[in-house]
N, C-alpha and C. Protein backbone atom coordinates (compact mmCIF):
# COMPACT_ATOMS: atom_id res chain seq x y z
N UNK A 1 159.58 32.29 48.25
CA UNK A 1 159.62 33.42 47.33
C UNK A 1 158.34 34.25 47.52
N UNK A 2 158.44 35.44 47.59
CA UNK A 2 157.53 36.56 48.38
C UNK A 2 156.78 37.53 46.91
N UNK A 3 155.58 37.78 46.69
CA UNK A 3 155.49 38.80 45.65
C UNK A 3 154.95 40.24 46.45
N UNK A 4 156.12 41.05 46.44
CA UNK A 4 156.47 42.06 46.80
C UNK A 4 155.83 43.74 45.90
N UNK A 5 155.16 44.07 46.42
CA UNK A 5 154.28 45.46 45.47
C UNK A 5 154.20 46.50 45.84
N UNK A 6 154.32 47.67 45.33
CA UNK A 6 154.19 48.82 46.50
C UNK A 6 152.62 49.01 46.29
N UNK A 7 152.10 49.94 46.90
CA UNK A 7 151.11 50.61 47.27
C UNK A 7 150.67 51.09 45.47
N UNK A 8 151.51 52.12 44.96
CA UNK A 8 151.16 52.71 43.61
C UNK A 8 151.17 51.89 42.40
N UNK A 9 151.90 50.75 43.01
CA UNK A 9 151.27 49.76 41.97
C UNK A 9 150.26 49.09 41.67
N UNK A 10 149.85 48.43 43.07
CA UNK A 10 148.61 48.02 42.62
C UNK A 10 147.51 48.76 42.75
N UNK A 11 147.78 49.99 42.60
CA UNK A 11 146.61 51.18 41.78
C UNK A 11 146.38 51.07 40.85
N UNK A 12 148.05 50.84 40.44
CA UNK A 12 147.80 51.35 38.67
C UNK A 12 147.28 50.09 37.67
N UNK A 13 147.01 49.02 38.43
CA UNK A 13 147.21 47.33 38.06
C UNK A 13 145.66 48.11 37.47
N UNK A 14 145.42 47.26 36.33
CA UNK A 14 143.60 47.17 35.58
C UNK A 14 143.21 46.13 35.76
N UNK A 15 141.59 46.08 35.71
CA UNK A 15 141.04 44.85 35.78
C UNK A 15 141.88 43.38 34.80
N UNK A 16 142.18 44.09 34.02
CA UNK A 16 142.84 43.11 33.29
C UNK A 16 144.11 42.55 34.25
N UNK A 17 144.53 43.18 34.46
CA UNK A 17 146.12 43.54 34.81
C UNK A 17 145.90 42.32 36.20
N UNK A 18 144.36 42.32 37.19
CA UNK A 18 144.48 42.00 38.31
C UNK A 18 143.96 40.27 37.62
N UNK A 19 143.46 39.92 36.70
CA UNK A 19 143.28 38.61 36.20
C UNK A 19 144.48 38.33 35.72
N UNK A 20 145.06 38.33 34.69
CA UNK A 20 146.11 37.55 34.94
C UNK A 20 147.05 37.64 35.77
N UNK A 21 147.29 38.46 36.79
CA UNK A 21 147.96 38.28 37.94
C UNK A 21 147.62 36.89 38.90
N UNK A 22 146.06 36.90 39.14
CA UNK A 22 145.83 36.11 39.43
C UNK A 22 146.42 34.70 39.06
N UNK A 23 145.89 34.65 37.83
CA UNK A 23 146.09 33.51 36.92
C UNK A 23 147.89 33.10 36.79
N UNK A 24 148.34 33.90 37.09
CA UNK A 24 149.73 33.22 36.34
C UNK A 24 150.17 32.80 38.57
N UNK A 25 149.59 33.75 39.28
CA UNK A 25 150.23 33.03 41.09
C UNK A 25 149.31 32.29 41.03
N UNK A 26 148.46 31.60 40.70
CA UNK A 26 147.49 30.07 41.04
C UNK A 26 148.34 29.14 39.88
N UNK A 27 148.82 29.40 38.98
CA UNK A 27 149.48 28.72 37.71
C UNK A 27 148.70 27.85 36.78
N UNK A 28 147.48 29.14 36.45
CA UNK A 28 147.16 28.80 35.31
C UNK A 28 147.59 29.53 34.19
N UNK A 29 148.84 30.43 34.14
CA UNK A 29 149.56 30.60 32.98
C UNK A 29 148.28 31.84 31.92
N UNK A 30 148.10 31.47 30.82
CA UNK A 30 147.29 31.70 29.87
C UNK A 30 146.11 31.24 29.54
N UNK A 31 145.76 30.43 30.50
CA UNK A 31 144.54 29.30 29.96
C UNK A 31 143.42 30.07 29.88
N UNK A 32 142.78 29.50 28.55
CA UNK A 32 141.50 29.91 27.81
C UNK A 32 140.43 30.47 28.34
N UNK A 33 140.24 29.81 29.74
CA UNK A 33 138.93 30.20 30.29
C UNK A 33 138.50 30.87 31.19
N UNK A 34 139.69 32.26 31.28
CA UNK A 34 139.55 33.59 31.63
C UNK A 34 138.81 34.47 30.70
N UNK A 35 138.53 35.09 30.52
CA UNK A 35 137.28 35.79 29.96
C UNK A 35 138.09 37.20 30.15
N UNK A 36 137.60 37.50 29.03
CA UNK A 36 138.75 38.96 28.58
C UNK A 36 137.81 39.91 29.02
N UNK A 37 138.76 41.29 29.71
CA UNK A 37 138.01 42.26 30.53
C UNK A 37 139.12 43.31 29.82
N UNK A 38 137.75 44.43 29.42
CA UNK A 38 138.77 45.63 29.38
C UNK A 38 138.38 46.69 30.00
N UNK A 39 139.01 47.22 30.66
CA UNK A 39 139.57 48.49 32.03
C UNK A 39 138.13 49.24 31.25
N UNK A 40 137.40 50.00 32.11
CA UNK A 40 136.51 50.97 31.90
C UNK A 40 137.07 52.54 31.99
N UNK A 41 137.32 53.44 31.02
CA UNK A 41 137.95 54.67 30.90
C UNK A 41 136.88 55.94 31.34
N UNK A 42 136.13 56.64 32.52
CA UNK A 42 135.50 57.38 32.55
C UNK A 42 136.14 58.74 32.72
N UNK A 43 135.54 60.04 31.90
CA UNK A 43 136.14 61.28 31.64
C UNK A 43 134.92 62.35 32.11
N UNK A 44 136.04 62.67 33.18
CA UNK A 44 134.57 63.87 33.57
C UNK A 44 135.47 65.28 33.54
N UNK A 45 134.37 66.07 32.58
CA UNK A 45 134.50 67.38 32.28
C UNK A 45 133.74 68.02 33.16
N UNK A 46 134.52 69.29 33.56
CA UNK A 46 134.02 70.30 34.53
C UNK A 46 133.90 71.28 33.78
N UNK A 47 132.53 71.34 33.53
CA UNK A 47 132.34 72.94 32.61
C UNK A 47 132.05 74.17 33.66
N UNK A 48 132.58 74.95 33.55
CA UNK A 48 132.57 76.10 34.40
C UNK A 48 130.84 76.97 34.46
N UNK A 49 130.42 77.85 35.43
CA UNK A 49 129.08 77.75 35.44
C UNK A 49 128.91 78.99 34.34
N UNK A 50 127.64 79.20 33.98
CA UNK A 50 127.30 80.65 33.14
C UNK A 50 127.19 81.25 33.71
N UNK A 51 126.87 83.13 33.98
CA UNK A 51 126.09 83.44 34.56
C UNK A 51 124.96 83.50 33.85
N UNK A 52 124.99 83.70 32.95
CA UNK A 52 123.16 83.73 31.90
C UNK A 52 122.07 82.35 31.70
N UNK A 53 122.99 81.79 32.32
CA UNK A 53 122.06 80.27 32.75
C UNK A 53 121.92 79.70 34.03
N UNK A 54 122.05 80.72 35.05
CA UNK A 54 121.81 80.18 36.47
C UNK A 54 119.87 79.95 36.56
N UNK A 55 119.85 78.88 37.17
CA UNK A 55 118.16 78.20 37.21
C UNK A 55 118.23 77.90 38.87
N UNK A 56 117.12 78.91 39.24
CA UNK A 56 116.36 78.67 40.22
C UNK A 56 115.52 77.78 41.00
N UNK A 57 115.47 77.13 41.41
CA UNK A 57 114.53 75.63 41.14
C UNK A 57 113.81 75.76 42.95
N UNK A 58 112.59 76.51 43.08
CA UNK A 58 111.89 76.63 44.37
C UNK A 58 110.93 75.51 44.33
N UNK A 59 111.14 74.86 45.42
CA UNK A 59 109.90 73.84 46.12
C UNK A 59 109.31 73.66 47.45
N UNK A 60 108.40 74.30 46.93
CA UNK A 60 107.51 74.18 48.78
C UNK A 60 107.03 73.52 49.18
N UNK A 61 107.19 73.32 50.51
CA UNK A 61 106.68 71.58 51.11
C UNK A 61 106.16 71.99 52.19
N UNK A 62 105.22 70.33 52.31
CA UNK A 62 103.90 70.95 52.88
C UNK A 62 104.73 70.81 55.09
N UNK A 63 103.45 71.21 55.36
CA UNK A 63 103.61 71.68 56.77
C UNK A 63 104.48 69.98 57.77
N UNK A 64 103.68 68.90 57.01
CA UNK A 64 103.91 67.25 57.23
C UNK A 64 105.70 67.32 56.96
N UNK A 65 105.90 67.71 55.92
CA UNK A 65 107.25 67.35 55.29
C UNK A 65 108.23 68.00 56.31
N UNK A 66 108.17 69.21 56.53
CA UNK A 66 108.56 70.33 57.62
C UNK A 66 108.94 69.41 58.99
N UNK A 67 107.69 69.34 59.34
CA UNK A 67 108.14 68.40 60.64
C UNK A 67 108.76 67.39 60.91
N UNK A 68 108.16 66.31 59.57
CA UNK A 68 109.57 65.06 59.68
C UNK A 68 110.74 65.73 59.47
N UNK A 69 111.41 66.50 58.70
CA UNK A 69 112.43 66.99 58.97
C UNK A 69 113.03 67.22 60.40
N UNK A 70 112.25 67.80 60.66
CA UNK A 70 112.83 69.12 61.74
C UNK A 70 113.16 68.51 62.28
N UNK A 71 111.72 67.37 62.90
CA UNK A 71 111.81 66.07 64.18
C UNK A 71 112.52 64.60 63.76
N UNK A 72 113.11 64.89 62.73
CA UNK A 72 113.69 63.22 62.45
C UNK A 72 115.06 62.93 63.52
N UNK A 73 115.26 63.29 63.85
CA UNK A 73 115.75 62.69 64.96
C UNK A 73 114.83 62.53 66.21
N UNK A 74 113.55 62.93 66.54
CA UNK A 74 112.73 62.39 67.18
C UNK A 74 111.55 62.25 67.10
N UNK A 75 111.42 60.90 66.58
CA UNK A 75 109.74 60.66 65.86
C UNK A 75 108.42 60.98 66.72
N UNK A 76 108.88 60.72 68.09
CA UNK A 76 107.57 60.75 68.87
C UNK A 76 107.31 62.93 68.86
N UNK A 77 107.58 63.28 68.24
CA UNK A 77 107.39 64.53 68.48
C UNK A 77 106.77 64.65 66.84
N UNK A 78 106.97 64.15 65.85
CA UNK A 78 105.99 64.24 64.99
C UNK A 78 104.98 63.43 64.77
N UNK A 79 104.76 62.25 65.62
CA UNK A 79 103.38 62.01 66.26
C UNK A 79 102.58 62.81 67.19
N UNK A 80 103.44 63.63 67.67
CA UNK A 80 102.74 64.47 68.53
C UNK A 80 101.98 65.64 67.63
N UNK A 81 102.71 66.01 66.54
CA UNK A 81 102.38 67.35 66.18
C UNK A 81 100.98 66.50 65.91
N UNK A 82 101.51 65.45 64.44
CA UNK A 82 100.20 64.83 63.71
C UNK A 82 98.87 65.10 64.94
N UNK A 83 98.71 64.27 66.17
CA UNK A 83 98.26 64.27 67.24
C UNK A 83 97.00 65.64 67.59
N UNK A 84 97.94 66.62 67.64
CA UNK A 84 97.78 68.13 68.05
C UNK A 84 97.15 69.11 66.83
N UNK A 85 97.87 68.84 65.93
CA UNK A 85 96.95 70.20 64.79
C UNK A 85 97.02 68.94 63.58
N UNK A 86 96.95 67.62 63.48
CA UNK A 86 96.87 67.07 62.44
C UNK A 86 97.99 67.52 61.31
N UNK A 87 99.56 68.70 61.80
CA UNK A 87 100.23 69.33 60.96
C UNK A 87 99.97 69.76 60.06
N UNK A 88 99.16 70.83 61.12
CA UNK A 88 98.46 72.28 60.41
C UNK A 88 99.10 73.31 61.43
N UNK A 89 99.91 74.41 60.53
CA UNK A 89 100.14 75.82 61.52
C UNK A 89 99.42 76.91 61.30
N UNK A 90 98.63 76.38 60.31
CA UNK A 90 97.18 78.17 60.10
C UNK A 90 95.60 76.96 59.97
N UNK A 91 94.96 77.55 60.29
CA UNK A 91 93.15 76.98 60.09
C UNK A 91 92.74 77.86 58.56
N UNK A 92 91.72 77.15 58.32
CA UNK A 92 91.23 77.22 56.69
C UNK A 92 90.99 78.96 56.43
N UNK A 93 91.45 79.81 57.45
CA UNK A 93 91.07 81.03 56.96
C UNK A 93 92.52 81.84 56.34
N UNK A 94 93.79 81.06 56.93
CA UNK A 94 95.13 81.48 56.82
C UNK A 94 95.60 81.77 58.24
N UNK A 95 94.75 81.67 59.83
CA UNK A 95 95.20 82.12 60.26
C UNK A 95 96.04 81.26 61.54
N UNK A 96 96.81 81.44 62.17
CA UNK A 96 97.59 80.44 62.90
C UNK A 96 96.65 79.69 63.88
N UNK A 97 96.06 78.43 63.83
CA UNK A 97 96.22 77.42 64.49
C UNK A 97 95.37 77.64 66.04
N UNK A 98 94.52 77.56 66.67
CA UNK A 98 94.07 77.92 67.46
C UNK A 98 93.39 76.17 68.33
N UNK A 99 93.67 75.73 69.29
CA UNK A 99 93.28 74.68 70.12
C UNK A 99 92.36 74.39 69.84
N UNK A 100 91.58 73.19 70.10
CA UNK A 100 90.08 72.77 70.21
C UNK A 100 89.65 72.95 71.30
N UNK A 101 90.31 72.46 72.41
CA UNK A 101 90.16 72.49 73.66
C UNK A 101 90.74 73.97 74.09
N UNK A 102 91.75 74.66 73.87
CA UNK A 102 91.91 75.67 74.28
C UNK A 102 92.93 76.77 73.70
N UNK A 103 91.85 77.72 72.83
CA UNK A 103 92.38 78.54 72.00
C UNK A 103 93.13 79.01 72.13
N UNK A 104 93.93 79.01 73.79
CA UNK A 104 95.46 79.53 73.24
C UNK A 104 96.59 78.75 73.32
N UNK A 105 96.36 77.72 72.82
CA UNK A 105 97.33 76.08 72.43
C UNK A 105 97.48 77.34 70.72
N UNK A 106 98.29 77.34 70.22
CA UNK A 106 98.54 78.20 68.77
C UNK A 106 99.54 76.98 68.43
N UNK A 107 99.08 76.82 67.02
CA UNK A 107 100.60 76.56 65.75
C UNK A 107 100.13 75.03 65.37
N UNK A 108 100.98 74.58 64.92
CA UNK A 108 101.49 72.99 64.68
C UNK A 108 101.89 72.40 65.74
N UNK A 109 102.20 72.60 66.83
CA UNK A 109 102.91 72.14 68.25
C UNK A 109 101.89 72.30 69.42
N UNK A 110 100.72 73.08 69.08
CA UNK A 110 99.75 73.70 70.08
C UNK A 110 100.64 73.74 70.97
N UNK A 111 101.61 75.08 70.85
CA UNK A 111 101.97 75.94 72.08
C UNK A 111 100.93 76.71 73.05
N UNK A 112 101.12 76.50 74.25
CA UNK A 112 99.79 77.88 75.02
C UNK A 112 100.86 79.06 75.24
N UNK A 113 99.81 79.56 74.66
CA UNK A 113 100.46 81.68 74.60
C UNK A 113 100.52 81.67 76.01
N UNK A 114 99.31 81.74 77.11
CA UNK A 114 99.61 82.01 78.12
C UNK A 114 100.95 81.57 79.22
N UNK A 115 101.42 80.41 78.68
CA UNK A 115 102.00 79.65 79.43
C UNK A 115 103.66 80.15 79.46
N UNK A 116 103.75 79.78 77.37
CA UNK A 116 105.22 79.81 76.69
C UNK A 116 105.65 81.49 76.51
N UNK A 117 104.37 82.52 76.04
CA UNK A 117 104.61 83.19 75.13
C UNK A 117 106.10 84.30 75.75
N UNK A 118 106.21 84.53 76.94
CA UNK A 118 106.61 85.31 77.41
C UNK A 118 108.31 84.53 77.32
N UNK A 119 108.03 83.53 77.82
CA UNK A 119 109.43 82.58 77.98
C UNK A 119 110.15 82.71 76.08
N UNK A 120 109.59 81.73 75.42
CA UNK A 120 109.89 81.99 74.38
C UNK A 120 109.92 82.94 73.40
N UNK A 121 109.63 84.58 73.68
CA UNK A 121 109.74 85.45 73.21
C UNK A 121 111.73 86.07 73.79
N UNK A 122 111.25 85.57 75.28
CA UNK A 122 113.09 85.93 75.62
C UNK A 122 114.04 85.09 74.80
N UNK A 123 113.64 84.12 74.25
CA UNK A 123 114.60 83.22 73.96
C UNK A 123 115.07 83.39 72.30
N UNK A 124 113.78 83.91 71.91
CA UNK A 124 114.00 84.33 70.59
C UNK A 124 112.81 83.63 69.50
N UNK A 125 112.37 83.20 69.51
CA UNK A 125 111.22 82.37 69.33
C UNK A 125 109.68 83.00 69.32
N UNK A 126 109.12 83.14 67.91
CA UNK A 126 107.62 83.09 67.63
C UNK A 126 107.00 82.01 67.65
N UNK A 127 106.18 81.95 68.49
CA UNK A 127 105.48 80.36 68.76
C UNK A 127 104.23 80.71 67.19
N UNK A 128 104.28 81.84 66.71
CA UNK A 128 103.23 81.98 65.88
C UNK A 128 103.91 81.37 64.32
N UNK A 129 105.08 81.12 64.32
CA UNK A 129 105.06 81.03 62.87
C UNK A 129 105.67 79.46 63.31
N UNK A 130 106.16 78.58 62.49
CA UNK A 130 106.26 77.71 61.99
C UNK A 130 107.37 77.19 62.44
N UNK A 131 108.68 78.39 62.28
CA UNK A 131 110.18 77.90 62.41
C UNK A 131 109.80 77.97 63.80
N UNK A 132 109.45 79.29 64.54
CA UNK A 132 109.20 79.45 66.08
C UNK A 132 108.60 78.48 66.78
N UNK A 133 107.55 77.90 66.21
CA UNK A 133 106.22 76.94 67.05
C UNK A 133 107.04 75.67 67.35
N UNK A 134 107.82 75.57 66.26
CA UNK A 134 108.62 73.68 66.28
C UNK A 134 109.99 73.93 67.05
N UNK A 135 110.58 75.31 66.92
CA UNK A 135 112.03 75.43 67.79
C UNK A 135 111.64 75.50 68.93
N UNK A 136 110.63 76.67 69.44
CA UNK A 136 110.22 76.33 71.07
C UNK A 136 109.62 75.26 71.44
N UNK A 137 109.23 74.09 70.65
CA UNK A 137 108.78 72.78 71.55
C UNK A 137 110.07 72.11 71.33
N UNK A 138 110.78 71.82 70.34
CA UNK A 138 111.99 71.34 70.88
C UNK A 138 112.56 72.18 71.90
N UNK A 139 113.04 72.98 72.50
CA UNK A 139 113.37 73.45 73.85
C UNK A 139 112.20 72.32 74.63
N UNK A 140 110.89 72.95 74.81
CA UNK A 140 110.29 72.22 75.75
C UNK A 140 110.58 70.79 75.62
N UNK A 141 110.89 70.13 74.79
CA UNK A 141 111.05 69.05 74.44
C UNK A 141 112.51 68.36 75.20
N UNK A 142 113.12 69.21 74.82
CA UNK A 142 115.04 68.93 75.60
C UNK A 142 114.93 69.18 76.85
N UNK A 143 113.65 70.20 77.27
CA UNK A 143 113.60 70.16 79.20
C UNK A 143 113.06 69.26 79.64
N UNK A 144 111.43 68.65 79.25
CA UNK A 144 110.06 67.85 79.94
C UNK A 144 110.35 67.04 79.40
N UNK A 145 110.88 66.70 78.09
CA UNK A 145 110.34 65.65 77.42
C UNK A 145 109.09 65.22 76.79
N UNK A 146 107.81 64.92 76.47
CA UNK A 146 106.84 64.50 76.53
C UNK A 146 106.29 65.18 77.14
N UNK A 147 106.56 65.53 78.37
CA UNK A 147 105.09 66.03 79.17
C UNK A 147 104.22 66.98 78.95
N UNK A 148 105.16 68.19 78.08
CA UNK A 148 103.68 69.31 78.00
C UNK A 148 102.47 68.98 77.07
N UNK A 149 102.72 67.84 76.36
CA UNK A 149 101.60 67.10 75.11
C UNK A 149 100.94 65.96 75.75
N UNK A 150 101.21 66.21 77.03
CA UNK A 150 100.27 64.90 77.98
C UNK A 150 98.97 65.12 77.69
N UNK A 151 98.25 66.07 77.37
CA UNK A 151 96.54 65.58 77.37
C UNK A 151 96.63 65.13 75.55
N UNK A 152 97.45 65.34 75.27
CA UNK A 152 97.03 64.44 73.54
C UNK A 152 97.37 63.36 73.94
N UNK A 153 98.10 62.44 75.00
CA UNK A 153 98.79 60.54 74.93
C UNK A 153 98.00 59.86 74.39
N UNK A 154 96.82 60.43 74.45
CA UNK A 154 96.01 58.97 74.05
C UNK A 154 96.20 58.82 72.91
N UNK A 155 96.22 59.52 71.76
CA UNK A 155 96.56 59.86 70.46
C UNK A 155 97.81 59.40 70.12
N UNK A 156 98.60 59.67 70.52
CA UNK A 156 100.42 59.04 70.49
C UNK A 156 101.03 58.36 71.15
N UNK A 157 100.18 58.15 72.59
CA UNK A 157 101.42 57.09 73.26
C UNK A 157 101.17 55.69 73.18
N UNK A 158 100.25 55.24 72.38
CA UNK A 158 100.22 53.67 71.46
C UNK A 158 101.49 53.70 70.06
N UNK A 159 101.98 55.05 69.74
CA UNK A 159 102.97 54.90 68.70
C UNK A 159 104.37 54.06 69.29
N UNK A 160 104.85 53.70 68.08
CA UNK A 160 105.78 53.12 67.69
C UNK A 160 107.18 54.09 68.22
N UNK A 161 106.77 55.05 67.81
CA UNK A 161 107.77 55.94 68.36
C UNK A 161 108.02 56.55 69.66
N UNK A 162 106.57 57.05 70.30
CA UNK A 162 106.71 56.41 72.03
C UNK A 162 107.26 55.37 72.72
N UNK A 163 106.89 54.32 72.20
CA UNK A 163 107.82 53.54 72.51
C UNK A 163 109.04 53.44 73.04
N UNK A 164 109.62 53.49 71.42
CA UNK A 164 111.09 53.68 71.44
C UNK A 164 111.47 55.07 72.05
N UNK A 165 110.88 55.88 72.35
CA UNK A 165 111.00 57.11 73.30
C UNK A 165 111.24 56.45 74.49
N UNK A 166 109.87 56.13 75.30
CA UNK A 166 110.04 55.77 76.26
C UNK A 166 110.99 54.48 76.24
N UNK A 167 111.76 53.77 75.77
CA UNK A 167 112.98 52.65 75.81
C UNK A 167 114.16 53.39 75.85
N UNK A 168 114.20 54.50 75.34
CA UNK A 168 115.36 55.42 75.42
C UNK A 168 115.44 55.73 76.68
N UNK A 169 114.40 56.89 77.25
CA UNK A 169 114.24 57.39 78.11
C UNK A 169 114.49 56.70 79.52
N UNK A 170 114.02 55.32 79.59
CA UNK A 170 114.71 54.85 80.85
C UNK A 170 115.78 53.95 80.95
N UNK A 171 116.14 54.13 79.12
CA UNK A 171 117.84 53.57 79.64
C UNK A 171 118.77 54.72 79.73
């Protein structure tokens, strides 16, 4: 003998409904020491929006937050930035980012003007602002890989995320 159910039934079965089911196909019938459950009823109201109560809610995040974003799908590139401008895209005066070693490394990514500026201006890309500096090193990033941030390695290629870069990279 088969117990036979459709699909919409045992939807509609309640917690209750699925204990003594239980209980009566094992054949314990009614017995005492089931513990009474009642079905949980939740009601959700959709209130329609105001317009006289729409709330704005702006939060700005810092230059750090930006990059794990951008780069969370590839960590060794926000060791790199950390690395390179410490994820900074302006110096303490407001103004964008200028190399230690060579002032025209610019941004959070230390792009070199001389090198990129022309390339990534065709492409669409300000290496001077922020969205620009991190979209044109991902390009450089999807061509070289690693390599144009070779004189920072020493700084990042003990990371965790080099690593697993480089484990990717030569499988």
């Amino acid at each position: 003998m088969g117990l036979k159910l459709n699909n919409r039934l045992i939807f509609q079965i309640t917690t209750l409904g699925l204990i003594m089911l239980a209980s009566n196909i094992t054949g314990f019938g009614g017995a005492s020491f089931i513990p009474s459950v009642t079905s949980e009823v939740v009601e959700i109201k959709e209130v329609p929006p105001s317009e006289d109560k729409k709330v704005s809610i702006e939060r700005t995040i810092t230059v750090e937050e930006y990059i794990g974003n951008y780069f969370s799908d590839i960590p060794v590139m926000i060791e790199i930035a950390k690395c390179e401008s410490r994820f900074r895209q302006h110096d303490g005066n407001g103004e964008v980012l200028h190399g230690e070693a060579n002032p025209l490394d610019r941004g959070v990514m230390q792009i070199n003007e001389f090198y990129h500026n022309e390339n990534s201006s065709k492409l669409g890309y300000d290496i001077l602002t922020l969205e620009g500096n991190t979209a044109y090193a991902r390009v450089l990033f999807e061509k070289y890989g690693v390599k144009p941030w070779k004189s920072s390695s020493k700084c990042w290629g003990r990371t965790i995320a080099y690593s697993e870069y480089k484990d990717l990279a030569i499988n």
